[in-house]
Protein backbone atom coordinates (compact mmCIF):
# COMPACT_ATOMS: atom_id res chain seq x y z
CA UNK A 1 20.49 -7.72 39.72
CA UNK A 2 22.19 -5.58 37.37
CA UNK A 3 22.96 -8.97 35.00
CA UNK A 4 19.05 -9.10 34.42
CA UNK A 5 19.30 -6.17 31.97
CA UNK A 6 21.88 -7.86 29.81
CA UNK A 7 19.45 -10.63 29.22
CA UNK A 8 17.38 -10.83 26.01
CA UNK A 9 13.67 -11.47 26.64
CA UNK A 10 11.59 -15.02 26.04
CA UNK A 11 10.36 -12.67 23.02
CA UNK A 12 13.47 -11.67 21.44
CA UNK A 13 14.72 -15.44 21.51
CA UNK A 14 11.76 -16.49 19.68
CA UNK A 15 11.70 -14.15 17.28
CA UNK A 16 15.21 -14.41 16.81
CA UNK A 17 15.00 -18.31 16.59
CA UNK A 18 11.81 -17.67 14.37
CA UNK A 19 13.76 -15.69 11.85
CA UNK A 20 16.79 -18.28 11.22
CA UNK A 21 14.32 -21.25 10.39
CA UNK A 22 12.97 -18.21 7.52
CA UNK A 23 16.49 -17.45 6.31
CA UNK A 24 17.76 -21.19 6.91
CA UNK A 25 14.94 -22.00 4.62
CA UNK A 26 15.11 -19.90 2.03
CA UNK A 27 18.75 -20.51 1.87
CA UNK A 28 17.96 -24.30 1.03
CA UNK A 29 19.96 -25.07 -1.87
CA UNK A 30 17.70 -26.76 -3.63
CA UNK A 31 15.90 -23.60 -4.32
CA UNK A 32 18.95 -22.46 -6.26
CA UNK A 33 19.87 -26.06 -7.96
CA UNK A 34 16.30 -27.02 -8.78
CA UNK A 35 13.90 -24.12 -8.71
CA UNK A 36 16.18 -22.40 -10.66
CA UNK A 37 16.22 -19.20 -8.27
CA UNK A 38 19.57 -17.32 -9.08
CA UNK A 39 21.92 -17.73 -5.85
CA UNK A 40 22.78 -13.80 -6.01
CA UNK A 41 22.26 -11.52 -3.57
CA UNK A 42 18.94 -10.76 -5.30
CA UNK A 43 17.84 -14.36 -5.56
CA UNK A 44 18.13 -14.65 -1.88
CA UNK A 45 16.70 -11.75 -1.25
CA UNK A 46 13.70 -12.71 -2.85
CA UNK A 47 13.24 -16.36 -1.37
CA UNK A 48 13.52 -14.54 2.03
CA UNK A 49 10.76 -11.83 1.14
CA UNK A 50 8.88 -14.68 -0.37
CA UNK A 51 8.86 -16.65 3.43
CA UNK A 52 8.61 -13.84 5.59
CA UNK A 53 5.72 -12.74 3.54
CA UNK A 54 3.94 -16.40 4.56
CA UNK A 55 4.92 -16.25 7.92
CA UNK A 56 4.33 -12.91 8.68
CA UNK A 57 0.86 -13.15 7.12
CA UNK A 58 0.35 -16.23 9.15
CA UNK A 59 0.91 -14.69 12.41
CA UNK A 60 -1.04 -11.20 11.66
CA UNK A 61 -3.88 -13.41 11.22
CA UNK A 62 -3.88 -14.71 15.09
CA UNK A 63 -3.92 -11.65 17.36
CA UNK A 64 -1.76 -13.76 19.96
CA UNK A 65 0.76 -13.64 17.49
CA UNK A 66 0.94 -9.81 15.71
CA UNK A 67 3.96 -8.54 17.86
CA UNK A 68 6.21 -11.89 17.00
CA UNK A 69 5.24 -10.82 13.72
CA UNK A 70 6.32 -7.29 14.00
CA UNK A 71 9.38 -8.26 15.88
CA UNK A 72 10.41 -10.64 13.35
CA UNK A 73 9.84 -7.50 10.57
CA UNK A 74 11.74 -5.69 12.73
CA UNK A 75 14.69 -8.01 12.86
CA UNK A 76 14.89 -8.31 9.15
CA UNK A 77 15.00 -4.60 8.53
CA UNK A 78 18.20 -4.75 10.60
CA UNK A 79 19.60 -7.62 9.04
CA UNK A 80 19.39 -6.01 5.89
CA UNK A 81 20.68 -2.86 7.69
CA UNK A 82 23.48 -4.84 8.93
CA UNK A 83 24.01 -6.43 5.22
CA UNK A 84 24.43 -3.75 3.36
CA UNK A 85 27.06 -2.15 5.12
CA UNK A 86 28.79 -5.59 5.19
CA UNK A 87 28.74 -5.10 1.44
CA UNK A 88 30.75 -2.10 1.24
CA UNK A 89 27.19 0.52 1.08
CA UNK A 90 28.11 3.70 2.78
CA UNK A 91 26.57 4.96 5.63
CA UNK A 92 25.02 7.90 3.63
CA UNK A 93 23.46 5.13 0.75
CA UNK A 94 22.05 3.18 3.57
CA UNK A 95 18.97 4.53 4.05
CA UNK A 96 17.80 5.06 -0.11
CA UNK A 97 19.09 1.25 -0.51
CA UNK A 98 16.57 0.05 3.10
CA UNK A 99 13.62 1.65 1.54
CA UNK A 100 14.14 0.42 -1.86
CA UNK A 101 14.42 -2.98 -0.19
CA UNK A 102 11.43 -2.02 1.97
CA UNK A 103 9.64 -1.32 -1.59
CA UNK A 104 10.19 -4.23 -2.70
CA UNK A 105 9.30 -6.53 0.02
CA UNK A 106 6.24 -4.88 0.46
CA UNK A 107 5.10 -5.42 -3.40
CA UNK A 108 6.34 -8.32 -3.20
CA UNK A 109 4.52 -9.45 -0.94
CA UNK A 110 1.07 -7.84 -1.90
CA UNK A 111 1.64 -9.71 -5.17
CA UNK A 112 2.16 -13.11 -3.65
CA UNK A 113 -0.42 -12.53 -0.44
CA UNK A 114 -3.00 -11.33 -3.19
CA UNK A 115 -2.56 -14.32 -5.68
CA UNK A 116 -3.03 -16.86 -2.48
CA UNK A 117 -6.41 -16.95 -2.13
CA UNK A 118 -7.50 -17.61 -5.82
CA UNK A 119 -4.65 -20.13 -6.35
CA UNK A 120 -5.95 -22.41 -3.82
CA UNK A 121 -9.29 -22.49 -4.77
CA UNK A 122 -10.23 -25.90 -6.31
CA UNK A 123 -10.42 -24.99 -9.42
CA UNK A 124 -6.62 -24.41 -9.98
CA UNK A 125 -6.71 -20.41 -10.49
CA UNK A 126 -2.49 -20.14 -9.90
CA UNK A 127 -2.02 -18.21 -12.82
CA UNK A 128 -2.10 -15.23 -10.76
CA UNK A 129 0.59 -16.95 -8.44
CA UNK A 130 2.86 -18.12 -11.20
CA UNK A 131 2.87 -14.89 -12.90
CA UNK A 132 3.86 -12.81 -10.13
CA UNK A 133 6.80 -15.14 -8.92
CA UNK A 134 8.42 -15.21 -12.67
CA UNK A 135 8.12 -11.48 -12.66
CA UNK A 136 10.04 -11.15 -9.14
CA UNK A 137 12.03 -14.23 -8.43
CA UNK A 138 12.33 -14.91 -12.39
CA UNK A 139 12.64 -11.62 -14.02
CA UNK A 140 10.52 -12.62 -16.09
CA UNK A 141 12.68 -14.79 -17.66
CA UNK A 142 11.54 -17.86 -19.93
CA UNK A 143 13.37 -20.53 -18.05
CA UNK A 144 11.09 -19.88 -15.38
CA UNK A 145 8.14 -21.32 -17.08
CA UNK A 146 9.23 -24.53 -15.77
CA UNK A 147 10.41 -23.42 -12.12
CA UNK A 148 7.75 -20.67 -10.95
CA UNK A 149 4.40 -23.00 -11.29
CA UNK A 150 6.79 -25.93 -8.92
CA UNK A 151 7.31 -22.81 -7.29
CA UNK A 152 3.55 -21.50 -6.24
CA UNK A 153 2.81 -25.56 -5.88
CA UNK A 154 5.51 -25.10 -2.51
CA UNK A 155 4.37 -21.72 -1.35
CA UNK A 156 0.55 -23.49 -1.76
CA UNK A 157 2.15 -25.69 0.74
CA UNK A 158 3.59 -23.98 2.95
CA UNK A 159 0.52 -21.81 2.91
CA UNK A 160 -1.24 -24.82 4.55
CA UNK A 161 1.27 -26.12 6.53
CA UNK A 162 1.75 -22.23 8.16
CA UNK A 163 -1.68 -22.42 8.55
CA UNK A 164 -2.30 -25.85 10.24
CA UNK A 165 0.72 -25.10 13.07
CA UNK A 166 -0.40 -24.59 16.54
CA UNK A 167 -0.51 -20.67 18.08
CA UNK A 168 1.34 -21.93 20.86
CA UNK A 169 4.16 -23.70 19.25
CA UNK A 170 4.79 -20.91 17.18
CA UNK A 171 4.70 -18.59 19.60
CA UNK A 172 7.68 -20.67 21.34
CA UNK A 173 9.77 -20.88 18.30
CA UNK A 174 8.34 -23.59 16.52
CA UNK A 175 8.34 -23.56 12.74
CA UNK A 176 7.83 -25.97 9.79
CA UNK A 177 7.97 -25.33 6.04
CA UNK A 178 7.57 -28.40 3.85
CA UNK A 179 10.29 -30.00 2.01
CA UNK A 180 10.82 -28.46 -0.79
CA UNK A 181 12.44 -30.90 -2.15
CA UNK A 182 9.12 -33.18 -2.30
CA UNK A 183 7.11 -30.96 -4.69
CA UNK A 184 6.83 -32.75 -7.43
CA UNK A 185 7.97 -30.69 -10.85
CA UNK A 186 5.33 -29.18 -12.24
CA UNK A 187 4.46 -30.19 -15.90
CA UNK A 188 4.08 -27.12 -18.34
């Protein structure tokens, strides 16, 4: 009896489960070798932010699935909790370096969330898209001319593959991003 409060919940597995296939993807490395996302600390930041933004947005829109959502949000805040300090960030730097993260994931993901809509209208309005990913996966940088349109042309995808995936499968752990690897370079 007493072993059933050392047990994690259904709940916590899934959203556990759910937020490995978001790091495992956005640690893909053809992200870094051709997307040209910098593999730093804030390069993978930033791919992360960029999925959890999708997914979370994905699962706020089914009211079945808000709490896996929140849970999952949850979990990341303590994974970057639990980063930083792995990193050497003292105890008393902690909490200014969490809510600059927290800043930035929430921009972030305004940015990208706002852009959505108008990029996948027919008539190809991903400027809006494209602009905010060279400004925060890029820096703004002019090799990203290339990379951020290929970019928004996978998070367009994943957008509708997010969207197409069952509420029931996701709520048992079940997630698919497309393969990155199979979005075709953009031409600029």
């Amino acid at each position: 009896m007493i072993f059933s409060l050392f047990r994690r919940s259904p709940q916590a597995d899934t959203i556990s489960t759910l937020y490995g296939m978001i790091v495992a993807q956005a640690r893909l490395p053809v992200f870094y070798r051709d997307y040209a996302v910098a593999d730093t600390v804030n390069g993978r930041f930033d791919l992360i932010v960029l999925h959890m933004a999708l997914v979370l947005d994905r699962l706020a829109k089914d009211p079945a699935l808000q709490s896996l959502g929140q849970g999952i949000f949850d979990q990341f805040c303590a994974d970057m909790d639990h980063n930083l300090r792995e990193m050497g960030i003292g105890d008393l730097k902690v909490p200014k370096e969490m809510r600059r993260m927290g800043e930035a994931f929430y921009g972030r993901s305004k940015a990208y969330l706002k852009a959505i809509p108008q990029a996948l209208e027919p008539n190809d309005g991903s400027r809006a898209l494209i602009e905010a990913l060279s400004r925060n996966i890029y820096g703004g940088a002019p090799s990203a001319h290339g990379a951020a349109p290929r970019l928004a042309a996978y998070m367009l995808e994943a957008v509708r593959e997010l969207k197409a995936q069952d509420t029931a499968a996701l709520a048992s752990g079940v997630l698919r991003f497309p393969d990155p690897a199979a979005i075709p370079v953009a031409r600029v």
